[in-house]
N, C-alpha and C. Protein backbone atom coordinates (compact mmCIF):
# COMPACT_ATOMS: atom_id res chain seq x y z
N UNK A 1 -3.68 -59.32 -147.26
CA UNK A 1 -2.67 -59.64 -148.26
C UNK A 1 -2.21 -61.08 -148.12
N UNK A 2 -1.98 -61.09 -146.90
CA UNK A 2 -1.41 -63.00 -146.44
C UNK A 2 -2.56 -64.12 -147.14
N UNK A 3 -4.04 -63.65 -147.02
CA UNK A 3 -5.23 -64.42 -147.35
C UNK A 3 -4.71 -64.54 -149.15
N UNK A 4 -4.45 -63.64 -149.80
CA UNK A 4 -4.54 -63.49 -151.24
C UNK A 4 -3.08 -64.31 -151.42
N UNK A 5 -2.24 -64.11 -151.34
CA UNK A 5 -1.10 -64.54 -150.86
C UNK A 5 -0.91 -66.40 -151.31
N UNK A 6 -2.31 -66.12 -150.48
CA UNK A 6 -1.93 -67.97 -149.99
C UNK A 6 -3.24 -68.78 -150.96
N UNK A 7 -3.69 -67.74 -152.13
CA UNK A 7 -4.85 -67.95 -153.06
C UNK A 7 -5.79 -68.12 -152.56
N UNK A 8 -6.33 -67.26 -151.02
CA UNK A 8 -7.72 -67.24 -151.08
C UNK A 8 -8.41 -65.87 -151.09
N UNK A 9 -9.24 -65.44 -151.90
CA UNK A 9 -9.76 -64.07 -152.36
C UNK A 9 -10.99 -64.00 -151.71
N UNK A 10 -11.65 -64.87 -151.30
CA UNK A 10 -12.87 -64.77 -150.62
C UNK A 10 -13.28 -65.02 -149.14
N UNK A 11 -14.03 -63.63 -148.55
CA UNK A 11 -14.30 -63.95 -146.82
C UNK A 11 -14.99 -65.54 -146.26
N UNK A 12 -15.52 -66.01 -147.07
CA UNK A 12 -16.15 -67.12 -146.65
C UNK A 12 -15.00 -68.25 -147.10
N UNK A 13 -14.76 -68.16 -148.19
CA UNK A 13 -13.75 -68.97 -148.72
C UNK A 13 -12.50 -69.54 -147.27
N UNK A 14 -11.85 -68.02 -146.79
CA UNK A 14 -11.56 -68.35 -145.50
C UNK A 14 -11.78 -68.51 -144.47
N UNK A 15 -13.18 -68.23 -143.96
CA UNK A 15 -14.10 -68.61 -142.46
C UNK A 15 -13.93 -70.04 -143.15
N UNK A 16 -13.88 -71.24 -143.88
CA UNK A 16 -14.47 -72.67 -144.41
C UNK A 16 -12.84 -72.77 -144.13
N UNK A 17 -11.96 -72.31 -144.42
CA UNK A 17 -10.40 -73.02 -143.83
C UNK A 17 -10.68 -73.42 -142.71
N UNK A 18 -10.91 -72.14 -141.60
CA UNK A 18 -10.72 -71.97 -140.45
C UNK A 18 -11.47 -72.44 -139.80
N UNK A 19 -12.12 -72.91 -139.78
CA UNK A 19 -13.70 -74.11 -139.43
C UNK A 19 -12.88 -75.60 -139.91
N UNK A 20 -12.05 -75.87 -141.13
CA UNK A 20 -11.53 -77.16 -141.13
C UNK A 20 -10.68 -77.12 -140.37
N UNK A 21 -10.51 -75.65 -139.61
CA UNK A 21 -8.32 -76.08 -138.76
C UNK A 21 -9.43 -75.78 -137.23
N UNK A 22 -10.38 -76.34 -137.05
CA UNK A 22 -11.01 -76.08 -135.89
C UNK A 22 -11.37 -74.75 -135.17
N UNK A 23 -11.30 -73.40 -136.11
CA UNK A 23 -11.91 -72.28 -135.30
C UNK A 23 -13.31 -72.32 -136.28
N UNK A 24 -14.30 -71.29 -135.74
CA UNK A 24 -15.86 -71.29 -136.26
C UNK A 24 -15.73 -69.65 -135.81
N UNK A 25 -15.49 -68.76 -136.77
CA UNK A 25 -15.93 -67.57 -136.46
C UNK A 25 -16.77 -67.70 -137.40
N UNK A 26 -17.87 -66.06 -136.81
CA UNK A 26 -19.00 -65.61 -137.04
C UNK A 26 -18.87 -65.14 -138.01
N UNK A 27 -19.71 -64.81 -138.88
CA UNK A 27 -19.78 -63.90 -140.12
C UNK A 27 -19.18 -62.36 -139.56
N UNK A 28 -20.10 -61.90 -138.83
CA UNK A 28 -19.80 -60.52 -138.06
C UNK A 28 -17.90 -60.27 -137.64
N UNK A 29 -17.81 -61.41 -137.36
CA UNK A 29 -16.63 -61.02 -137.05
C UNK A 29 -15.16 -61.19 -138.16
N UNK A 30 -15.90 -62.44 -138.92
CA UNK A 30 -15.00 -62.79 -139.97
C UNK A 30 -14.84 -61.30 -141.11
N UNK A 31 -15.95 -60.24 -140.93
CA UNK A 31 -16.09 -59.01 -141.75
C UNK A 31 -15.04 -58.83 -141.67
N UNK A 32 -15.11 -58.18 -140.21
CA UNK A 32 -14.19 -56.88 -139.66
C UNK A 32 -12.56 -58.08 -139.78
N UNK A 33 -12.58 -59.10 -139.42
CA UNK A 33 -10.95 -59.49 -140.19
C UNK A 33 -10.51 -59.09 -141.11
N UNK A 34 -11.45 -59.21 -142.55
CA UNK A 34 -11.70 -59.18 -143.84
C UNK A 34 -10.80 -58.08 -144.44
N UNK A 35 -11.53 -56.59 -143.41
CA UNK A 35 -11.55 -55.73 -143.60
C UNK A 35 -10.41 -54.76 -143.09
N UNK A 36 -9.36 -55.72 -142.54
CA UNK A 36 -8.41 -55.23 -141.81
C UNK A 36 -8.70 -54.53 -140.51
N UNK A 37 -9.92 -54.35 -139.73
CA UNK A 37 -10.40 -53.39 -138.96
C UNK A 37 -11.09 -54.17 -137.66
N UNK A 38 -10.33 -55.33 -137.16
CA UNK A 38 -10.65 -55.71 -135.92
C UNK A 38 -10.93 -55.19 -134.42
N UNK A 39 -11.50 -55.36 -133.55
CA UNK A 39 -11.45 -54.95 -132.36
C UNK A 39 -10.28 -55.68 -131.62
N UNK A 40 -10.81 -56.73 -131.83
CA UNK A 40 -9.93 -57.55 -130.77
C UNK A 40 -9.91 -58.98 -131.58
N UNK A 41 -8.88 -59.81 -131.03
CA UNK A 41 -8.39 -61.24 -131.67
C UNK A 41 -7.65 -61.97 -130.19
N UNK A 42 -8.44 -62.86 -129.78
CA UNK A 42 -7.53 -64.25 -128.92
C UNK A 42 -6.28 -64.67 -129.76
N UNK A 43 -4.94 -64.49 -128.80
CA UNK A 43 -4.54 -65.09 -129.66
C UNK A 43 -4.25 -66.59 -129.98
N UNK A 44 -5.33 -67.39 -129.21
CA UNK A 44 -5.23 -68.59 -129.70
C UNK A 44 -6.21 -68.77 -131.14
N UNK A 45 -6.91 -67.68 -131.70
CA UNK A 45 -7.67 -67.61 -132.92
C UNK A 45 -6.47 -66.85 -133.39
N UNK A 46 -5.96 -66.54 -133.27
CA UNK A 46 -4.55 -65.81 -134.44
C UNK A 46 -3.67 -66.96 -134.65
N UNK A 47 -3.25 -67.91 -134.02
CA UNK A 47 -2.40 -68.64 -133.60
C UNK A 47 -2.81 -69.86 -134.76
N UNK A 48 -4.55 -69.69 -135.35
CA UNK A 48 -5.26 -70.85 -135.95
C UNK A 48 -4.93 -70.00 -137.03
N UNK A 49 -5.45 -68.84 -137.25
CA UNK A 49 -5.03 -68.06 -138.46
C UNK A 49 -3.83 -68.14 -139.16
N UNK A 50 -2.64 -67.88 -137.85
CA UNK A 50 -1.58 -68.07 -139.25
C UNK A 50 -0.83 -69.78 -139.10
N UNK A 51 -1.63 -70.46 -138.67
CA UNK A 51 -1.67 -72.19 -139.61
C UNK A 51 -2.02 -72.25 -140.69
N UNK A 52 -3.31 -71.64 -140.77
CA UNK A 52 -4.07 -71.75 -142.44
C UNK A 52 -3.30 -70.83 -143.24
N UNK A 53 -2.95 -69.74 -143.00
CA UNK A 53 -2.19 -69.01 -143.96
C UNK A 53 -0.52 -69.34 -144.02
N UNK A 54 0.10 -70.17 -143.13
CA UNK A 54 1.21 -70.22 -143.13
C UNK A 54 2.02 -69.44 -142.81
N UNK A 55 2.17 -68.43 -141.71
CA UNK A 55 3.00 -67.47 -141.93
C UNK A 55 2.93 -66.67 -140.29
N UNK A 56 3.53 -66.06 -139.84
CA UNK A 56 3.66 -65.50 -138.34
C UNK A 56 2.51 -64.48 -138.16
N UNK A 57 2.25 -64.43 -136.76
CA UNK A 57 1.77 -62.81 -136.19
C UNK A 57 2.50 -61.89 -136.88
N UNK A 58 3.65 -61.23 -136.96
CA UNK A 58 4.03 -60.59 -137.37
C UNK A 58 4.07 -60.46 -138.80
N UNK A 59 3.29 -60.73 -139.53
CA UNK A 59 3.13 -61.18 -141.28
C UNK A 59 1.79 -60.22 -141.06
N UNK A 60 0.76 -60.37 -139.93
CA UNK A 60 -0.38 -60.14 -139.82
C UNK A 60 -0.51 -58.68 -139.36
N UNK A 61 -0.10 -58.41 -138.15
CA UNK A 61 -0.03 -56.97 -137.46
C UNK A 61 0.59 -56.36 -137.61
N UNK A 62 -0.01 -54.81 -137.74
CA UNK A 62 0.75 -54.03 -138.16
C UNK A 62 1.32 -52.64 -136.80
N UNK A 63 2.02 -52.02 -136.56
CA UNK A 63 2.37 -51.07 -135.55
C UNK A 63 1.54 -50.24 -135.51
N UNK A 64 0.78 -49.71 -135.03
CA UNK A 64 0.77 -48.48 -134.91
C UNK A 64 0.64 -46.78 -133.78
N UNK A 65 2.08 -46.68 -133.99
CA UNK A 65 2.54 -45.51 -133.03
C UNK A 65 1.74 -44.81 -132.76
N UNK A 66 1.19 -44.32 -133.73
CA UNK A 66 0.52 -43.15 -132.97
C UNK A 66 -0.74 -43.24 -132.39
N UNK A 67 -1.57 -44.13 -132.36
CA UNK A 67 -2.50 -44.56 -131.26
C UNK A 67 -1.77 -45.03 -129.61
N UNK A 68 -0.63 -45.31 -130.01
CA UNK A 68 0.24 -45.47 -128.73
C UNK A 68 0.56 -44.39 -128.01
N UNK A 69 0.54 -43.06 -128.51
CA UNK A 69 0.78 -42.10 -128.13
C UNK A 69 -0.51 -41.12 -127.81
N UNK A 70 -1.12 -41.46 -128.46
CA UNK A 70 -2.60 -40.79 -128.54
C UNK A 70 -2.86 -40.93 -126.73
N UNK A 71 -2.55 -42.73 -126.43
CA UNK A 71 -2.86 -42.89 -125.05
C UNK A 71 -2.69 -42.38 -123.78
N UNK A 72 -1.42 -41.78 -124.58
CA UNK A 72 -0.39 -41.24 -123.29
C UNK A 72 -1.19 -40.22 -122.45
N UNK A 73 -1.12 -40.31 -121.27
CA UNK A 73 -1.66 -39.31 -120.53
C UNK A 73 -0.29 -37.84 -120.95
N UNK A 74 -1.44 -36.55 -121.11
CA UNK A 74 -0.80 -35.28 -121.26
C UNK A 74 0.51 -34.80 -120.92
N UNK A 75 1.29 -34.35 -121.03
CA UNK A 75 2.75 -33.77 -119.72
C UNK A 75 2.34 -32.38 -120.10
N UNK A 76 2.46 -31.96 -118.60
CA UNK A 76 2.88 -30.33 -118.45
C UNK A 76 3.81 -29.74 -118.99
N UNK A 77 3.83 -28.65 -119.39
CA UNK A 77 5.46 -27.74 -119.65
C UNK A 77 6.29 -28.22 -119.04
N UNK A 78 6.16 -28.75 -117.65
CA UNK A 78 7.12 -29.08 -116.41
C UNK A 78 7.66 -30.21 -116.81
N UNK A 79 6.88 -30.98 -118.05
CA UNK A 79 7.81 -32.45 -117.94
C UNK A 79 7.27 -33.19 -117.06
N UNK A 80 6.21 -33.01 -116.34
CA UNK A 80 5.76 -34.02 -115.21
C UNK A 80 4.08 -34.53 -115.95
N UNK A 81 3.88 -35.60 -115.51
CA UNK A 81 2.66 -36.20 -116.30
C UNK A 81 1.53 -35.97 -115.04
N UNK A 82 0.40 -35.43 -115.48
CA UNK A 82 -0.75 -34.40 -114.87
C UNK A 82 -1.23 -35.99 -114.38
N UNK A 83 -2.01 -35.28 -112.98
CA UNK A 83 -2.57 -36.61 -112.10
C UNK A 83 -3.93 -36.97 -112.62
N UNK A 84 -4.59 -37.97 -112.52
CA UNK A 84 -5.84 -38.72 -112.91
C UNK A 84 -6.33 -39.07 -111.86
N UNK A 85 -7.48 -39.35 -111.52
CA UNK A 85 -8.40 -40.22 -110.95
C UNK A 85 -9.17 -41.46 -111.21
N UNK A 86 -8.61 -42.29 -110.99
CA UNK A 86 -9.40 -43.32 -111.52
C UNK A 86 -10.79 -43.42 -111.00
N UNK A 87 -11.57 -44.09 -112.23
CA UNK A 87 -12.61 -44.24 -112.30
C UNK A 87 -13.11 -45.51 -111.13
N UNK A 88 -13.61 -45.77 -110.32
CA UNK A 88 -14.65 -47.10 -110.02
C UNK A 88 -15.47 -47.10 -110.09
N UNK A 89 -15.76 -48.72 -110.39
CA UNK A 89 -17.24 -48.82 -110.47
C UNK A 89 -18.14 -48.85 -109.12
N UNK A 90 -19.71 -48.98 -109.48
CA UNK A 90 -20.10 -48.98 -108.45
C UNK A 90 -19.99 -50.14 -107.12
N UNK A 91 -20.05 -49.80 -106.01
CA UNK A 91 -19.95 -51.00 -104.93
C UNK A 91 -18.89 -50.98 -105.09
N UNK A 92 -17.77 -50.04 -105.35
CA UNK A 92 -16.32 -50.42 -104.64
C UNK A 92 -15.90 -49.55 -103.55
N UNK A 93 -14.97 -50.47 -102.90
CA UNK A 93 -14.46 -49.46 -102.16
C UNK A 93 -12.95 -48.53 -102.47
N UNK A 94 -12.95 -47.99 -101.52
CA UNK A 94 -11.51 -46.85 -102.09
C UNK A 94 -10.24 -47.82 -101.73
N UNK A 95 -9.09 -47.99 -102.63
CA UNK A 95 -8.15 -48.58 -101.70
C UNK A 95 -7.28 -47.67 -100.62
N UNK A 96 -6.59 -48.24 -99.75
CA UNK A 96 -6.47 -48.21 -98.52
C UNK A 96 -5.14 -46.67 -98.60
N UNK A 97 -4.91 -46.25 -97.66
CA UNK A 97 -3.83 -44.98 -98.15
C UNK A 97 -2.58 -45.29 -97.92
């Protein structure tokens, strides 16, 4: 919405801003911006983003709770949060007790 906003309607249209304000993203990645559906963003490439668009992180991201919660490890009836094991990789050792 910020991209349309600021009269630009097209994905390439804005990868060619962002290449004049010194970032060079990929096509591949400029998609998934596009598309609202990022993995991940530096935020010194967000930081270039909202120069060209004018406008904050917070103009850009949106909340969302319930993947925050999704994370949460389980609670028992008891109210107490069930134990885990972490994973290591290989060639580690255990830490110490």
């Amino acid at each position: 919405m910020k991209a349309a906003e600021a009269g630009i309607w097209k994905s390439t249209e804005m990868r060619h801003r962002l290449a004049e304000a010194g970032l060079e993203i990929s096509h591949g990645k400029m998609s998934n911006l596009w598309v609202g559906d990022p993995t991940t963003i530096r935020l010194d490439d967000l930081d270039v983003i909202c120069a060209v668009l004018e406008c904050t992180p917070a103009d850009l991201l949106l909340p969302e709770p319930e993947k925050v919660q999704a994370r949460r490890p389980r609670q028992a009836e008891t109210g107490t949060v069930t134990s885990f094991t972490p994973r290591l990789g290989r060639h580690r050792s255990v830490p110490p007790a």
